[in-house]
N, C-alpha and C. Protein backbone atom coordinates (compact mmCIF):
# COMPACT_ATOMS: atom_id res chain seq x y z
N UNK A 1 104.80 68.88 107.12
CA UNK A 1 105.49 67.87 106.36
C UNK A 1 106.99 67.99 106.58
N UNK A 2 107.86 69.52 106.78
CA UNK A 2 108.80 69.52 106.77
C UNK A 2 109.47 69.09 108.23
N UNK A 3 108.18 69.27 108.96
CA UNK A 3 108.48 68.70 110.80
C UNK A 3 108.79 67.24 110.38
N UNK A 4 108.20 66.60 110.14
CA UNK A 4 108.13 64.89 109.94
C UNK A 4 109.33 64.99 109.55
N UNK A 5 109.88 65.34 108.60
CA UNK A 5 111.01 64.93 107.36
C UNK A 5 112.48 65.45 108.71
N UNK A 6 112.35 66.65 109.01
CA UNK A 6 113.83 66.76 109.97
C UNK A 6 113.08 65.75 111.35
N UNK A 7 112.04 65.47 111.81
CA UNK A 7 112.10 64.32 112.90
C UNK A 7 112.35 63.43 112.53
N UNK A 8 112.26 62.57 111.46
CA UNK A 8 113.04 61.76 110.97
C UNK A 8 114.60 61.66 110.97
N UNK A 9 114.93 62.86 110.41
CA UNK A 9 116.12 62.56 110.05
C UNK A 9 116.91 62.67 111.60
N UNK A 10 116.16 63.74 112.64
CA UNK A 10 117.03 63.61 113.67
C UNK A 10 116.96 62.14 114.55
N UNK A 11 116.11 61.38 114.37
CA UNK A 11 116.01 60.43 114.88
C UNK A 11 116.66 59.08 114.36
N UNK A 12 116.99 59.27 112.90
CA UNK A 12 117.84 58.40 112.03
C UNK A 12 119.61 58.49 112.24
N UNK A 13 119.51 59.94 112.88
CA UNK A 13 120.74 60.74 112.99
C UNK A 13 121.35 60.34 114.09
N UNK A 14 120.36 60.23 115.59
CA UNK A 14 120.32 59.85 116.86
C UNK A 14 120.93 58.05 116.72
N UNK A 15 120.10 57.23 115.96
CA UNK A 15 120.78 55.96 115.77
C UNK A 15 121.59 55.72 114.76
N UNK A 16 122.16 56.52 114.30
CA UNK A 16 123.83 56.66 113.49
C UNK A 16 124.86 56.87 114.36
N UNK A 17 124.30 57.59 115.01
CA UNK A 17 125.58 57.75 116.34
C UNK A 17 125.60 56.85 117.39
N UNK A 18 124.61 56.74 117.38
CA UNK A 18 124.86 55.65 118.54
C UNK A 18 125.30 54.42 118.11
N UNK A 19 125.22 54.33 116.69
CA UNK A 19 125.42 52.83 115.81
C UNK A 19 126.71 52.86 115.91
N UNK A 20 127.31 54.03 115.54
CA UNK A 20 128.98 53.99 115.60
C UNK A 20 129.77 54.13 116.29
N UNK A 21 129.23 54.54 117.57
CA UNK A 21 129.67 54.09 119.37
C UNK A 21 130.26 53.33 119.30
N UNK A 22 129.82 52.03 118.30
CA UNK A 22 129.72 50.83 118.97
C UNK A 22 131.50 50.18 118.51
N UNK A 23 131.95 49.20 118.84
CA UNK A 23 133.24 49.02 118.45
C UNK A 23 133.88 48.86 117.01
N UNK A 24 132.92 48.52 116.48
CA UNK A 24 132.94 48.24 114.98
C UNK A 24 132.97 49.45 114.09
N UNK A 25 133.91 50.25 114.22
CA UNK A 25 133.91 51.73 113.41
C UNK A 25 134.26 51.71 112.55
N UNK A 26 134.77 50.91 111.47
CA UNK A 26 134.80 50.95 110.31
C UNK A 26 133.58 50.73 109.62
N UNK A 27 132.95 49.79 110.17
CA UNK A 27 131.91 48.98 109.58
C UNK A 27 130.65 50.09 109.72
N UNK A 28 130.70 51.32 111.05
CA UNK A 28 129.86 52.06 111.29
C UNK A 28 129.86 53.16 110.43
N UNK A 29 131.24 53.54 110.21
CA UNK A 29 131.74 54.70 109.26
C UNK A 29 131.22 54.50 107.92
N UNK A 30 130.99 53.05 107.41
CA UNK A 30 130.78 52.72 106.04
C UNK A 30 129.33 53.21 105.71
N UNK A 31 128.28 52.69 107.14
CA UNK A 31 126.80 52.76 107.06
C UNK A 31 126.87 54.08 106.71
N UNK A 32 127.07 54.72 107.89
CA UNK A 32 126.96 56.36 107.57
C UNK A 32 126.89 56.96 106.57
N UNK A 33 128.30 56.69 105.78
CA UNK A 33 128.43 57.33 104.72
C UNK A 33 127.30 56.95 103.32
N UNK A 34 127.13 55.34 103.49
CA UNK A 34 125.79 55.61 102.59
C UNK A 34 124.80 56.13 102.65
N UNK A 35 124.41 56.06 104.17
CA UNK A 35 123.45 56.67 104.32
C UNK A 35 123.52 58.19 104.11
N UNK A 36 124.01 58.95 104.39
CA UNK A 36 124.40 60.58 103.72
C UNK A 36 124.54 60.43 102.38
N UNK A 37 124.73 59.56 101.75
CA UNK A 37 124.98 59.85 100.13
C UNK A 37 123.26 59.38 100.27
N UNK A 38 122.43 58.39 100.59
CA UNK A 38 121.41 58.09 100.23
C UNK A 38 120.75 59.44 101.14
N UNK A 39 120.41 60.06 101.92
CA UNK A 39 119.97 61.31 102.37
C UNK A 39 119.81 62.40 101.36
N UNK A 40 121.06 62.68 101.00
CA UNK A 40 121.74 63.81 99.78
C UNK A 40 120.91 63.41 98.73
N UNK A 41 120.84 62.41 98.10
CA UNK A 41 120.58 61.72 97.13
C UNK A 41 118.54 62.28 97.34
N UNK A 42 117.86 62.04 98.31
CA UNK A 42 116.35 62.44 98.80
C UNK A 42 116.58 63.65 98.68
N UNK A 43 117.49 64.94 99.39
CA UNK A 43 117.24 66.20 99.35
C UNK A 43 117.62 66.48 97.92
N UNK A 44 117.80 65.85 97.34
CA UNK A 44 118.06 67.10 96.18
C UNK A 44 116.94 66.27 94.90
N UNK A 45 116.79 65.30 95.12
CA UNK A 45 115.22 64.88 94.76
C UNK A 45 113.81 65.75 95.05
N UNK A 46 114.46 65.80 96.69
CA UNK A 46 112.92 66.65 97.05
C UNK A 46 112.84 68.13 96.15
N UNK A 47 114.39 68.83 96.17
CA UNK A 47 114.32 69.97 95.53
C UNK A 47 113.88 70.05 94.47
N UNK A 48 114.19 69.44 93.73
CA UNK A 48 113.74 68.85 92.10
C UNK A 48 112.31 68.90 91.93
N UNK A 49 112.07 68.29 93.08
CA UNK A 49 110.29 68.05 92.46
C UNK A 49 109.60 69.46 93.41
N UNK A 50 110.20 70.17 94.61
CA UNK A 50 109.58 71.21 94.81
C UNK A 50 109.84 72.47 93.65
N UNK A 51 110.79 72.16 92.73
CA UNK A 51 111.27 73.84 91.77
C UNK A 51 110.20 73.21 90.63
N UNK A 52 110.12 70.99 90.54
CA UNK A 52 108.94 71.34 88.97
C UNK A 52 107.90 71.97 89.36
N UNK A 53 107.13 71.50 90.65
CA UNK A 53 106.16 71.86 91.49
C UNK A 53 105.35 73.59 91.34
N UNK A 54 107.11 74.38 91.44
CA UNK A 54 106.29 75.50 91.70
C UNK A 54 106.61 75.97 90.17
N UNK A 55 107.30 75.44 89.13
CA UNK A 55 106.71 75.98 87.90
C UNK A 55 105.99 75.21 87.02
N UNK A 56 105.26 74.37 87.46
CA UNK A 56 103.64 73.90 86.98
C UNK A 56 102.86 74.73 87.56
N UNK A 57 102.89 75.01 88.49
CA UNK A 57 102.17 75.82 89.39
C UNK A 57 102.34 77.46 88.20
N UNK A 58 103.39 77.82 88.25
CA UNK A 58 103.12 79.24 87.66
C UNK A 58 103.08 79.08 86.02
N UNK A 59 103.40 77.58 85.74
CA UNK A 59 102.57 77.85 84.49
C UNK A 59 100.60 77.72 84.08
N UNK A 60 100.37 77.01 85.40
CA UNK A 60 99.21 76.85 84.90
C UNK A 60 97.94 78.42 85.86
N UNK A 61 98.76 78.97 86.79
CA UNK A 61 98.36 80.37 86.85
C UNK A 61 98.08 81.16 85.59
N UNK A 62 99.67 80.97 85.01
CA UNK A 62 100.27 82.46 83.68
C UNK A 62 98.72 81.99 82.75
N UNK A 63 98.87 80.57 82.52
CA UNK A 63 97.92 80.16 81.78
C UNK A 63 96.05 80.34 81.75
N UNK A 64 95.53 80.30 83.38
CA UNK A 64 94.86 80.71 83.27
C UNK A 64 94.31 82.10 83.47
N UNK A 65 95.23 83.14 83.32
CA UNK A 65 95.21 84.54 83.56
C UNK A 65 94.81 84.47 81.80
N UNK A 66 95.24 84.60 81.13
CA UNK A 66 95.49 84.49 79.95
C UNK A 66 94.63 84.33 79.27
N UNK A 67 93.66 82.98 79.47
CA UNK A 67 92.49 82.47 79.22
C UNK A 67 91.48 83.71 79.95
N UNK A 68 91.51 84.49 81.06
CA UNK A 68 90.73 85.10 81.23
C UNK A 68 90.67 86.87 80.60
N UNK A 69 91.95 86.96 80.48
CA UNK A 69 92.24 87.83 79.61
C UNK A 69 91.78 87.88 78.26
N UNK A 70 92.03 86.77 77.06
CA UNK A 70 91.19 86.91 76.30
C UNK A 70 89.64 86.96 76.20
N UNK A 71 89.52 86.50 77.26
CA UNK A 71 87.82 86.48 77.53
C UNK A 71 87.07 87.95 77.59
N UNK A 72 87.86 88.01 78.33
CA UNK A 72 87.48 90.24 78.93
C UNK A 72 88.08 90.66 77.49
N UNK A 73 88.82 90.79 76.55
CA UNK A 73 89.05 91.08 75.82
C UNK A 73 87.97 91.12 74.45
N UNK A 74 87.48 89.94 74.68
CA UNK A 74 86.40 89.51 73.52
C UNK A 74 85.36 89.74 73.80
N UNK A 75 84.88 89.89 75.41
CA UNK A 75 83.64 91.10 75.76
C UNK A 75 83.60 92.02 75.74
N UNK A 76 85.16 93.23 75.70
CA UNK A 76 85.36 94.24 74.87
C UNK A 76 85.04 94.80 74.16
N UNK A 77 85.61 93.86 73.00
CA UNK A 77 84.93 93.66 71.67
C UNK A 77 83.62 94.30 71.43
N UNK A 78 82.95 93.03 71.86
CA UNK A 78 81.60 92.90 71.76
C UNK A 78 80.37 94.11 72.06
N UNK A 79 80.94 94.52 73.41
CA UNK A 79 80.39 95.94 73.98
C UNK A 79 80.92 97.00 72.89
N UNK A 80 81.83 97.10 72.40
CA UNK A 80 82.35 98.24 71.54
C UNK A 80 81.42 97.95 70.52
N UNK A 81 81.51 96.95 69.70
CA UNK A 81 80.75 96.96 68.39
C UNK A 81 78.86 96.86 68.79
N UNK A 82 78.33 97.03 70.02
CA UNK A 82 77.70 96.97 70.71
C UNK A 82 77.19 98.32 70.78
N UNK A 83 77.82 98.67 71.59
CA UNK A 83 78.01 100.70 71.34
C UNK A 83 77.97 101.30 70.11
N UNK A 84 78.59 100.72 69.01
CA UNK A 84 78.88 101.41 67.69
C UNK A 84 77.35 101.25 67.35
N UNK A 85 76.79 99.87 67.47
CA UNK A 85 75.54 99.61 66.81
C UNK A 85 74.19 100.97 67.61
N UNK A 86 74.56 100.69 68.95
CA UNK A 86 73.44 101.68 68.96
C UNK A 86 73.75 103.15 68.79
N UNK A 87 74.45 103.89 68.56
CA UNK A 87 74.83 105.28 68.55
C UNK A 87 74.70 105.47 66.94
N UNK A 88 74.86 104.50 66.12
CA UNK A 88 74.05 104.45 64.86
C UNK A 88 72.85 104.52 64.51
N UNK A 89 72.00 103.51 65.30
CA UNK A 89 70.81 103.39 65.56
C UNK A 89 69.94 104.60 65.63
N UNK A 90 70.61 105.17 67.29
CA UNK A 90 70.57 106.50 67.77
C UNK A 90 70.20 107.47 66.47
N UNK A 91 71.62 107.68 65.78
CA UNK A 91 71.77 108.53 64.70
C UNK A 91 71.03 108.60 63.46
N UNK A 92 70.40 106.93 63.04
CA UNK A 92 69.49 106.46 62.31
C UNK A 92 67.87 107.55 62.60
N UNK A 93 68.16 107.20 63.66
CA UNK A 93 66.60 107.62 64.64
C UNK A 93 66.59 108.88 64.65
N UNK A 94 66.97 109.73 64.61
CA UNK A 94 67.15 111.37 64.54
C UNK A 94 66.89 111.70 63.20
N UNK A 95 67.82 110.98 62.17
CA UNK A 95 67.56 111.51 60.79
C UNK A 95 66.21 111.31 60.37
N UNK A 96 66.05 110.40 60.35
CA UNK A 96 64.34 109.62 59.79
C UNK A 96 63.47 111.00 60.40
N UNK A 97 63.64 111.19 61.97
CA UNK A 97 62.84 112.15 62.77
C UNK A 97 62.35 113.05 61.97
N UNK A 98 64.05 113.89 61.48
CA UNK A 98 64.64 115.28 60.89
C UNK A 98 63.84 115.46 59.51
N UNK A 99 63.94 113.97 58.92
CA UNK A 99 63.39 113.80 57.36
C UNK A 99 61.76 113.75 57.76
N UNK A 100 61.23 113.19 58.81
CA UNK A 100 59.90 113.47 58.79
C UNK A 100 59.06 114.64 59.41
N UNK A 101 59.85 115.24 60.04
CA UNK A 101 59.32 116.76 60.55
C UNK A 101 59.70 117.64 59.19
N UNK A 102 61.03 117.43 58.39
CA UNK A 102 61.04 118.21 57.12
C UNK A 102 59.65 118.41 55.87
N UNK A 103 59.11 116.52 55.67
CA UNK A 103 58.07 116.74 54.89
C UNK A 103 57.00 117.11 55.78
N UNK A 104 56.91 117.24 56.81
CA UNK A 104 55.30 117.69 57.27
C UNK A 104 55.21 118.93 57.38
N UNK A 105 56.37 119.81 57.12
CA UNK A 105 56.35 121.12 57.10
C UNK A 105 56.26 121.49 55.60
N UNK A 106 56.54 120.67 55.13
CA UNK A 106 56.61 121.05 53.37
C UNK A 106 55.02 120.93 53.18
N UNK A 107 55.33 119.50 53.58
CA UNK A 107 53.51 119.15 52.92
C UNK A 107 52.18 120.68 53.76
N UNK A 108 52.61 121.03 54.84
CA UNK A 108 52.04 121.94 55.83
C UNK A 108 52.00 123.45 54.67
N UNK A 109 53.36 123.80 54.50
CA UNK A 109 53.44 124.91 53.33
C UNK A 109 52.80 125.02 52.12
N UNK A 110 52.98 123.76 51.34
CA UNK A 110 51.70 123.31 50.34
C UNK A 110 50.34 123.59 50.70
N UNK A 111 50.22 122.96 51.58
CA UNK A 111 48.84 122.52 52.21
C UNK A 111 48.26 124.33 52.50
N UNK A 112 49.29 125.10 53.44
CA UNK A 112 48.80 126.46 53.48
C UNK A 112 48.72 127.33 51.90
N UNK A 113 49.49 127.14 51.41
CA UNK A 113 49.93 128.09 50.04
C UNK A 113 48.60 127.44 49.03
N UNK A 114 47.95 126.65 49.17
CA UNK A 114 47.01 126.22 48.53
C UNK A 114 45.60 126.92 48.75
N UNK A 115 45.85 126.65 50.05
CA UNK A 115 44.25 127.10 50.78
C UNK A 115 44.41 129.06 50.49
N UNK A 116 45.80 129.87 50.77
CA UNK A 116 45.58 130.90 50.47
C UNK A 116 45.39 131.62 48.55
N UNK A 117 45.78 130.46 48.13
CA UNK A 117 44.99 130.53 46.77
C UNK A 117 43.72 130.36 46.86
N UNK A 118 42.98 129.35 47.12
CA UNK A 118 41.84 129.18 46.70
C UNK A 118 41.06 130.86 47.42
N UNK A 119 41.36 130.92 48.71
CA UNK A 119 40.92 132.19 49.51
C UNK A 119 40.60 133.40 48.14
N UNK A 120 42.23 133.60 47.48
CA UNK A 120 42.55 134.60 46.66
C UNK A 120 41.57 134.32 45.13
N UNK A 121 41.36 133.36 44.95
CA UNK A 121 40.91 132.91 43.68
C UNK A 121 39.11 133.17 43.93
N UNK A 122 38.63 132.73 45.14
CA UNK A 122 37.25 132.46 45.32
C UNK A 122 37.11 134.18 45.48
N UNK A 123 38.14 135.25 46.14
CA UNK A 123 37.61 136.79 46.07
C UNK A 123 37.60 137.59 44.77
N UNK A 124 38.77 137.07 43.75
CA UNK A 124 38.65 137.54 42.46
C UNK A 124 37.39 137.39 41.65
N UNK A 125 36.79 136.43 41.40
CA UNK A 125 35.58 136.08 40.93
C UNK A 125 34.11 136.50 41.20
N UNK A 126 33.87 137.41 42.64
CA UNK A 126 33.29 137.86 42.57
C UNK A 126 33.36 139.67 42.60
């Protein structure tokens, strides 16, 4: 694009000069000069819209970094309170274990301390 734009201009440039060759140099001097103010007038247009150009451009990057950032952020989240839930769970699951191997040993101690009564009770009697 920027080839086109200086072949242009060298070729606009090429018949400016040669325009003002011609005998009429005031009248050539006049073109010119608008035309460089109307030139000037395009380059600093073009600049304009290449500097909005490249900060739309880095705003709508910043912007969607951002958007993806909170995203990973809120799957974060999610995995953490995720984690919390099962290592509770986990911890849930052990105690219950702990509490049910506790009564089967109780009930087991009963269960023995009974039977060695009756043993003791059924030898007294005779």
């Amino acid at each position: 694009m920027m080839f086109l734009l200086y072949s242009r201009i060298s070729n606009r440039l090429d018949t400016a000069i040669s325009f003002a060759q011609r005998s009429q140099i005031r009248v050539a001097s006049s073109a010119l000069q608008s035309w460089h103010k109307r030139f000037a007038t395009h380059q600093g247009a073009h600049a304009f819209a290449v500097q909005y150009a490249r900060a739309q451009l880095q705003f709508r990057v910043l912007f969607r970094w951002r958007v993806h950032l909170r995203v990973h952020l809120k799957h974060f989240r999610q995995a953490k309170i995720a984690d919390k839930f099962f290592i509770m769970r986990r911890a849930w699951r052990i105690w219950v274990d702990k509490a049910q191997e506790h009564a089967r040993a109780k009930r087991l101690r009963e269960w023995n301390q009974g039977r060695t009564g009756k043993m003791f009770s059924s030898t007294s009697e005779h």
